[in-house]
C-alpha atoms as a PDB file:
ATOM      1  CA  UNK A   1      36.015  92.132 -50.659  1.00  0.00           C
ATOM      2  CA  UNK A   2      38.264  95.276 -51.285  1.00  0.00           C
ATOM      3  CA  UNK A   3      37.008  98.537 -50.685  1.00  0.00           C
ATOM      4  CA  UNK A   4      36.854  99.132 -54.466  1.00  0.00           C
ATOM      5  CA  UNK A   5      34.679  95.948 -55.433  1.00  0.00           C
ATOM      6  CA  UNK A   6      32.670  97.068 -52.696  1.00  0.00           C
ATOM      7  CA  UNK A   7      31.480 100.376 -54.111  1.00  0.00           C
ATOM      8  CA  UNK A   8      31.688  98.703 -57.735  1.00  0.00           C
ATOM      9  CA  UNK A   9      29.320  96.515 -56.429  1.00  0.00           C
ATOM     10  CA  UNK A  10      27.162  98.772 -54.837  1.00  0.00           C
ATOM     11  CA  UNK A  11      26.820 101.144 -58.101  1.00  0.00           C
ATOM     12  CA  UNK A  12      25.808  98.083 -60.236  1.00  0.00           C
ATOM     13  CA  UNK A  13      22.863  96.942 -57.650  1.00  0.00           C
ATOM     14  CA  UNK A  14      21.876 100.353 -57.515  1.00  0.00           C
ATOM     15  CA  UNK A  15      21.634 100.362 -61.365  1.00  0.00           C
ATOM     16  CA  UNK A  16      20.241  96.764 -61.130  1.00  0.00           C
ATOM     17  CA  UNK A  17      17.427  97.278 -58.451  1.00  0.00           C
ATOM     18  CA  UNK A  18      16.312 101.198 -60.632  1.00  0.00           C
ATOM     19  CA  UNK A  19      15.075  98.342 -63.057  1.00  0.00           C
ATOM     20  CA  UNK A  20      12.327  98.128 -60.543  1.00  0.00           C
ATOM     21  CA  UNK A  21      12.920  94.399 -59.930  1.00  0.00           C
ATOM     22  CA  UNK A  22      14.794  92.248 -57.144  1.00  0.00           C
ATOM     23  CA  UNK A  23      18.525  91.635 -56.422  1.00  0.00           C
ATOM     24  CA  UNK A  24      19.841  88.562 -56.097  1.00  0.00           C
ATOM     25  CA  UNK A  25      23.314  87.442 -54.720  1.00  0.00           C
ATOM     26  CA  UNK A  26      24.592  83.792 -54.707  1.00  0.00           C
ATOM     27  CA  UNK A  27      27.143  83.231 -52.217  1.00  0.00           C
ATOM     28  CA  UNK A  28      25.852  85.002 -48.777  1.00  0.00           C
ATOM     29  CA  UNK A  29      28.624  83.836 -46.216  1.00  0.00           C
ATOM     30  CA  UNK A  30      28.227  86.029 -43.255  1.00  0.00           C
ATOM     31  CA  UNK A  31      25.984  88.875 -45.191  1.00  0.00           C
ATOM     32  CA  UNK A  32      28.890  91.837 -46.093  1.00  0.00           C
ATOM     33  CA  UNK A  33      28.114  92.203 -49.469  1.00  0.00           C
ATOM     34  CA  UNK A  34      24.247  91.119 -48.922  1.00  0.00           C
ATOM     35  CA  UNK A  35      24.351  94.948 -47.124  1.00  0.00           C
ATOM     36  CA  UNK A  36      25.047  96.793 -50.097  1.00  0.00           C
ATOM     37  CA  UNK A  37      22.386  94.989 -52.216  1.00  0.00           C
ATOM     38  CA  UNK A  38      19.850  95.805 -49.419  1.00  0.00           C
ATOM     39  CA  UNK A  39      20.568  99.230 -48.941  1.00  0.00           C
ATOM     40  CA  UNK A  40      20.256  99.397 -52.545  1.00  0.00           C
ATOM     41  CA  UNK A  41      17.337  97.787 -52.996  1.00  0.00           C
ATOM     42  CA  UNK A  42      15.451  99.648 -50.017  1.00  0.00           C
ATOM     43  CA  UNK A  43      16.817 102.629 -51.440  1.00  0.00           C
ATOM     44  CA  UNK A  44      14.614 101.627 -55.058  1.00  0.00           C
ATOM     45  CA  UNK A  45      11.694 100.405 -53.286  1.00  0.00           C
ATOM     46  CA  UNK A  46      12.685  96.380 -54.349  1.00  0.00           C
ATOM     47  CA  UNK A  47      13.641  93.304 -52.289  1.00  0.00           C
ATOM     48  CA  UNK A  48      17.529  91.912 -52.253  1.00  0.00           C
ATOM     49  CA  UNK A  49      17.496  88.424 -52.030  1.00  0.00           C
ATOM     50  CA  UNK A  50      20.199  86.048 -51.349  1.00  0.00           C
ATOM     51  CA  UNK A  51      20.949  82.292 -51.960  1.00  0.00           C
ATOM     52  CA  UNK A  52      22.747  79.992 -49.870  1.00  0.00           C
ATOM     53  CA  UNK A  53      22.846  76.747 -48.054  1.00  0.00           C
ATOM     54  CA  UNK A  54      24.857  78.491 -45.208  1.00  0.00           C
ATOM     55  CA  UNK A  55      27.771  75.523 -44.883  1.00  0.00           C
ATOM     56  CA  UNK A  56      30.643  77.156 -46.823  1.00  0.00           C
ATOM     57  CA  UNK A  57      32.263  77.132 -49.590  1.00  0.00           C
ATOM     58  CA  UNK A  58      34.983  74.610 -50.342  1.00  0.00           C
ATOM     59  CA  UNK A  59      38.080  76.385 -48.864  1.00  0.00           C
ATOM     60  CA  UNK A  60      36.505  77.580 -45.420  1.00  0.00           C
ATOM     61  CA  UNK A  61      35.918  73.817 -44.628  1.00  0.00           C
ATOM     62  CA  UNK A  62      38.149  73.019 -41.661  1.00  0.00           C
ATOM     63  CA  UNK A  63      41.860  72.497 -42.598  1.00  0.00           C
ATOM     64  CA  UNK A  64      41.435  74.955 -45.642  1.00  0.00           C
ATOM     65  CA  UNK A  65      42.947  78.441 -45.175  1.00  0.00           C
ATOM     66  CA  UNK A  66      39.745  80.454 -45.003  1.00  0.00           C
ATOM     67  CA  UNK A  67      38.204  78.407 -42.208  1.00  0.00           C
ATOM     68  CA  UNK A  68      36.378  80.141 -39.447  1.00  0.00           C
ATOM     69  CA  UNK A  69      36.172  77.913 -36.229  1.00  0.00           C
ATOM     70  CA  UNK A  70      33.657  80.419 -34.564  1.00  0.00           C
ATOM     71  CA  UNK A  71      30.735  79.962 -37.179  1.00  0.00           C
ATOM     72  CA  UNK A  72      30.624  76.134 -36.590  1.00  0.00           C
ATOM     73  CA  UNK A  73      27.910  75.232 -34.723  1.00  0.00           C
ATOM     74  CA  UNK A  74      28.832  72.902 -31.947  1.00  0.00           C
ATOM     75  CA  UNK A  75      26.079  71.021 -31.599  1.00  0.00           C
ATOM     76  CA  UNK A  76      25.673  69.131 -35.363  1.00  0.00           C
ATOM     77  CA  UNK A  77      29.786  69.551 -35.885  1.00  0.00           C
ATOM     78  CA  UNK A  78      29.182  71.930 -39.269  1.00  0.00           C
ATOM     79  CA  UNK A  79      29.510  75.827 -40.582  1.00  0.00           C
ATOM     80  CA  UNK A  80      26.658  77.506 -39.976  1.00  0.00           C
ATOM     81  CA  UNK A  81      26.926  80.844 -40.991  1.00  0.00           C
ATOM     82  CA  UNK A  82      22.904  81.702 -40.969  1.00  0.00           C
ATOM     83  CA  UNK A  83      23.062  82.996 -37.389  1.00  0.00           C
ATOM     84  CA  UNK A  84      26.051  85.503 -38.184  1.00  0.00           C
ATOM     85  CA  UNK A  85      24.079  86.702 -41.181  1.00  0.00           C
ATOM     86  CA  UNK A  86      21.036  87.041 -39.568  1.00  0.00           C
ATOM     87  CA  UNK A  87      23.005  89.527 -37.039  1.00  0.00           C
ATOM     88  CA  UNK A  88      24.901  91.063 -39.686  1.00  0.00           C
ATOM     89  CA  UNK A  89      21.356  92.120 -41.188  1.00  0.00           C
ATOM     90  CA  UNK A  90      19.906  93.286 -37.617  1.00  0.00           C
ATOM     91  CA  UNK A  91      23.000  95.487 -37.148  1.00  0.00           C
ATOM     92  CA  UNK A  92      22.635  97.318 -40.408  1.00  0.00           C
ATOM     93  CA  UNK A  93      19.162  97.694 -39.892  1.00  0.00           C
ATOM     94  CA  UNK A  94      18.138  96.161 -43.245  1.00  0.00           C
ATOM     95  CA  UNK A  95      16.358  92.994 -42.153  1.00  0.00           C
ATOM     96  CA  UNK A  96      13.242  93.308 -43.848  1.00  0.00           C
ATOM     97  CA  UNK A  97      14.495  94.523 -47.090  1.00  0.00           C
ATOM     98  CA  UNK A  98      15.791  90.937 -47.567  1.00  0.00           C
ATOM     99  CA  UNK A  99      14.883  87.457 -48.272  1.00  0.00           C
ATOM    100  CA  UNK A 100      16.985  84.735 -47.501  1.00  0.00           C
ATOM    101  CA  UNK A 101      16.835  82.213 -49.781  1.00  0.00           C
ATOM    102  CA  UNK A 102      18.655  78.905 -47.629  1.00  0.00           C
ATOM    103  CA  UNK A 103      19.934  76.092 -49.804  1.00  0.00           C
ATOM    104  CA  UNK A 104      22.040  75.015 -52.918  1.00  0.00           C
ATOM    105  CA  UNK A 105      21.799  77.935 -55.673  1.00  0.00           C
ATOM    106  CA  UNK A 106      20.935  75.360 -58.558  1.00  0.00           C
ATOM    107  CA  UNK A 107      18.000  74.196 -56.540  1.00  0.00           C
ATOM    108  CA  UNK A 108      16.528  77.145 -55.606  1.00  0.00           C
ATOM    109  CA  UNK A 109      16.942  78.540 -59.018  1.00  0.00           C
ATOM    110  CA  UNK A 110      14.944  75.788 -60.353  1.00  0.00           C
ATOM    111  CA  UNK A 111      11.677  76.716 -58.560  1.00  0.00           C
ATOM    112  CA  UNK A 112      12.412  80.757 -59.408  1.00  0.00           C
ATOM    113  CA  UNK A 113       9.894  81.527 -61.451  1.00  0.00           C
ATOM    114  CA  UNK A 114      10.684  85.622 -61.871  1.00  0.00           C
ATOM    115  CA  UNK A 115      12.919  87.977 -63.459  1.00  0.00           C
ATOM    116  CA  UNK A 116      15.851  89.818 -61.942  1.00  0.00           C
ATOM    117  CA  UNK A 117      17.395  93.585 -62.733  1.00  0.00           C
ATOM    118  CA  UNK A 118      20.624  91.844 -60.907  1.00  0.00           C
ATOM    119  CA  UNK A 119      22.428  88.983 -60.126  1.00  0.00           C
ATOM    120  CA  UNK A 120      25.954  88.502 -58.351  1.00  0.00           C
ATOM    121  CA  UNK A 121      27.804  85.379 -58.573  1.00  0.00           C
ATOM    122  CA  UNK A 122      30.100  85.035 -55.383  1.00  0.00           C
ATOM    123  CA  UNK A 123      29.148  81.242 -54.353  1.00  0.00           C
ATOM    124  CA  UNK A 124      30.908  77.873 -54.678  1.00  0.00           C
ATOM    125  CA  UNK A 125      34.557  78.084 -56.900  1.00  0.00           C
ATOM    126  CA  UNK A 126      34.772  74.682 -58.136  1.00  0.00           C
ATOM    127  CA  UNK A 127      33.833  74.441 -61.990  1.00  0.00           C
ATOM    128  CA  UNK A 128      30.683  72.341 -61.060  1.00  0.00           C
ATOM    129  CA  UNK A 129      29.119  75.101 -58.234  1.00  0.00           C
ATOM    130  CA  UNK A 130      29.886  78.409 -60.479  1.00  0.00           C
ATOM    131  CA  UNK A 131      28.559  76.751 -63.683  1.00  0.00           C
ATOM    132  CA  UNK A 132      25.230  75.995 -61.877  1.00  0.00           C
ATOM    133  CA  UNK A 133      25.578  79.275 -60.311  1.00  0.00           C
ATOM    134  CA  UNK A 134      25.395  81.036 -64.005  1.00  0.00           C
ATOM    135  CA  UNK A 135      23.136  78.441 -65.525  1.00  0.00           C
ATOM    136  CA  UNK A 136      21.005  78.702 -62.737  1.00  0.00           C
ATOM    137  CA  UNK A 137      20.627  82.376 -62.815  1.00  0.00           C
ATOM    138  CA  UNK A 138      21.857  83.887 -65.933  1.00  0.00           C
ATOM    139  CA  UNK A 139      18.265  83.195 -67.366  1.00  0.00           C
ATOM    140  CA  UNK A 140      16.814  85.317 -65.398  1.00  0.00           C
ATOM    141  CA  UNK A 141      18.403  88.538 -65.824  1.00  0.00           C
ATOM    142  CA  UNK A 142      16.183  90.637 -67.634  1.00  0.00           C
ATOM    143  CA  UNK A 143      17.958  92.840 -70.861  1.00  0.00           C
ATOM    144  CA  UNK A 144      19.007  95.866 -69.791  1.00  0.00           C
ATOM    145  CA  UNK A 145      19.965  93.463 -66.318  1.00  0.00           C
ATOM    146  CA  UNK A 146      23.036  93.370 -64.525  1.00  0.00           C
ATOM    147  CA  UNK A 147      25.446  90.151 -64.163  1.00  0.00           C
ATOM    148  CA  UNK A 148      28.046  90.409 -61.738  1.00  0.00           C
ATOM    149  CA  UNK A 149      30.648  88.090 -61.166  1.00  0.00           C
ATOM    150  CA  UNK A 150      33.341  88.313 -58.497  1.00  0.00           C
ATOM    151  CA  UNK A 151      36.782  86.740 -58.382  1.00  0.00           C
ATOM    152  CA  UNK A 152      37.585  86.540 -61.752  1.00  0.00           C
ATOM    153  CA  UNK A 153      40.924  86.093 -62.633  1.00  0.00           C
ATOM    154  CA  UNK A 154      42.427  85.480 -65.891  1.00  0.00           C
ATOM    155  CA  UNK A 155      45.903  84.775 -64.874  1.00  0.00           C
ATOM    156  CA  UNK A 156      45.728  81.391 -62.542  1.00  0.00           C
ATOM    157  CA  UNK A 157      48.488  82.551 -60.388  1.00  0.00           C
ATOM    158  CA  UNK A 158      46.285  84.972 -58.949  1.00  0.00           C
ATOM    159  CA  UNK A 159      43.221  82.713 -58.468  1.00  0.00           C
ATOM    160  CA  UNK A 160      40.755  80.003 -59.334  1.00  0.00           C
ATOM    161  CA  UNK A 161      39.264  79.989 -62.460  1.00  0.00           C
ATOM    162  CA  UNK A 162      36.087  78.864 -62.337  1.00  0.00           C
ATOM    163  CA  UNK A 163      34.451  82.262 -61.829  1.00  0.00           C
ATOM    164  CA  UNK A 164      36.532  83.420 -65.040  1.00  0.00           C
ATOM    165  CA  UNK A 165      35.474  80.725 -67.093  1.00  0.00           C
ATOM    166  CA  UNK A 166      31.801  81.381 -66.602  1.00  0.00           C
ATOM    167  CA  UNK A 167      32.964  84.940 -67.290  1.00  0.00           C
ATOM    168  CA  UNK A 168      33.907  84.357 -70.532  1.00  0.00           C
ATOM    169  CA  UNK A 169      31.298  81.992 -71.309  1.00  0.00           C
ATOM    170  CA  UNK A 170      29.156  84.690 -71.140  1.00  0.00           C
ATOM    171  CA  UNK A 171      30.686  87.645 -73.302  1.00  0.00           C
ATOM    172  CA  UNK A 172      31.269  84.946 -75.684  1.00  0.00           C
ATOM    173  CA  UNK A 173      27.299  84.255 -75.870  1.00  0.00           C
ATOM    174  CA  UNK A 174      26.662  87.414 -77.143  1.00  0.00           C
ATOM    175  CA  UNK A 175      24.194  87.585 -74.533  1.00  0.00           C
ATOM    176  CA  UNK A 176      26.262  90.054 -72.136  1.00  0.00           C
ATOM    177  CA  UNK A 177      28.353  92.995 -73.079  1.00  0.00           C
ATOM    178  CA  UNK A 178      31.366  93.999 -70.054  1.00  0.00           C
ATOM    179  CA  UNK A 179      30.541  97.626 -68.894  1.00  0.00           C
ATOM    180  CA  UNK A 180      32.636  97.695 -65.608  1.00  0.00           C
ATOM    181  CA  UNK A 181      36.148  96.200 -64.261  1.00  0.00           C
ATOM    182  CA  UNK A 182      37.193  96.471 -60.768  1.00  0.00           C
ATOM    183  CA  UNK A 183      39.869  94.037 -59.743  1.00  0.00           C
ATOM    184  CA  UNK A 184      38.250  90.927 -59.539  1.00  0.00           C
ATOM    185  CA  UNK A 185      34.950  92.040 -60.001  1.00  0.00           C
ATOM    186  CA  UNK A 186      33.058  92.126 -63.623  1.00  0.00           C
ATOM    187  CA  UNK A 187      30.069  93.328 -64.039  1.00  0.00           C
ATOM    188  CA  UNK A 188      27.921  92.599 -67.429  1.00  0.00           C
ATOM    189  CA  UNK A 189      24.992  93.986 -69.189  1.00  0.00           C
ATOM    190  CA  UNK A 190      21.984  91.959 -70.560  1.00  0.00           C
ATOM    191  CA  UNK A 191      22.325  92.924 -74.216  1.00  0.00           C
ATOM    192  CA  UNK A 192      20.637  89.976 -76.044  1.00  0.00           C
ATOM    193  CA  UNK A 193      19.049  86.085 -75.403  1.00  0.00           C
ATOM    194  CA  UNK A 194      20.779  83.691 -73.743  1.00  0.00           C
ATOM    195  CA  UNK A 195      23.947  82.305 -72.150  1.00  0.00           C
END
């Protein structure tokens, strides 16, 4: 993530986690951007949490050109990135202003039962994983909440567009207004019911 997203990001889960409720990031990798929700949410007195089933996303599978051989854990053949995100956390010192939420977003969003002040959508790219990302989570952003979406890119030569489709799904619900563009990151406002 570019400097820029990264401090976009950071003022929205500051904004998110005043609300007085948890973050919530899907898409936790190796725990960069699960920093700047913590220290925001330590910083408001609320918990960060993050989803993910810690295997990768499509194009860091071997043979794709975001790969990492070193997060592979040698004895079951797989990514594994919980270990590297678990030191990430100890390094920063925000361990225990997290919970790490492992497994497949749509799942765990099924048995979360509470409201957010801010969710960020930086898991799976294919159509199927960022639809249940947002249908998953959207619902629980409180109004006045925060969605964030990263990646979005409306021209296809620059990217995917699974992440902008669920992007403009959502303005066009009526049930998020666009306050903030940063690149590739959008982040939305809870201004009605819905998705």
């Amino acid at each position: 993530m570019p400097e820029g997203e990264g401090l976009a990001l950071y003022a929205a889960a500051v904004a998110g986690a005043a609300l007085g409720l948890p973050v919530l990031e899907v898409g936790t990798y190796c725990g960069r951007s699960t920093i700047l929700l913590a220290d925001a949410a330590r910083a408001a007195g609320v918990t960060a949490l993050t989803v993910d089933h810690h295997r990768g996303s499509e194009e860091q599978q071997p043979g794709w050109e975001y790969h990492d051989p070193t997060v592979v854990d040698p004895e079951v053949g797989r990514m594994d990135t919980l270990p590297t995100f678990r030191r990430t956390l100890h390094a920063a010192g925000l361990e225990e202003h997290v919970v790490a939420l492992v497994g497949r977003s749509p799942q765990v969003a099924a048995v979360w039962g509470g409201k957010l002040g801010f969710v960020f959508i930086d898991g799976g790219h294919t159509d199927e994983h960022a639809t249940g990302d947002y249908e998953g989570w959207a619902p629980h952003v409180v109004e006045g909440g925060l969605l964030v979406i990263h990646d979005v890119f409306p021209d296809p030569e620059d990217g995917g567009q699974a992440p902008y489709r669920i992007h403009q799904r959502a303005l066009a619900s009526g049930a998020f207004t666009e306050v903030s563009v940063t690149e590739s990151l959008r982040v939305l406002r809870r201004t009605g019911p819905g998705i």
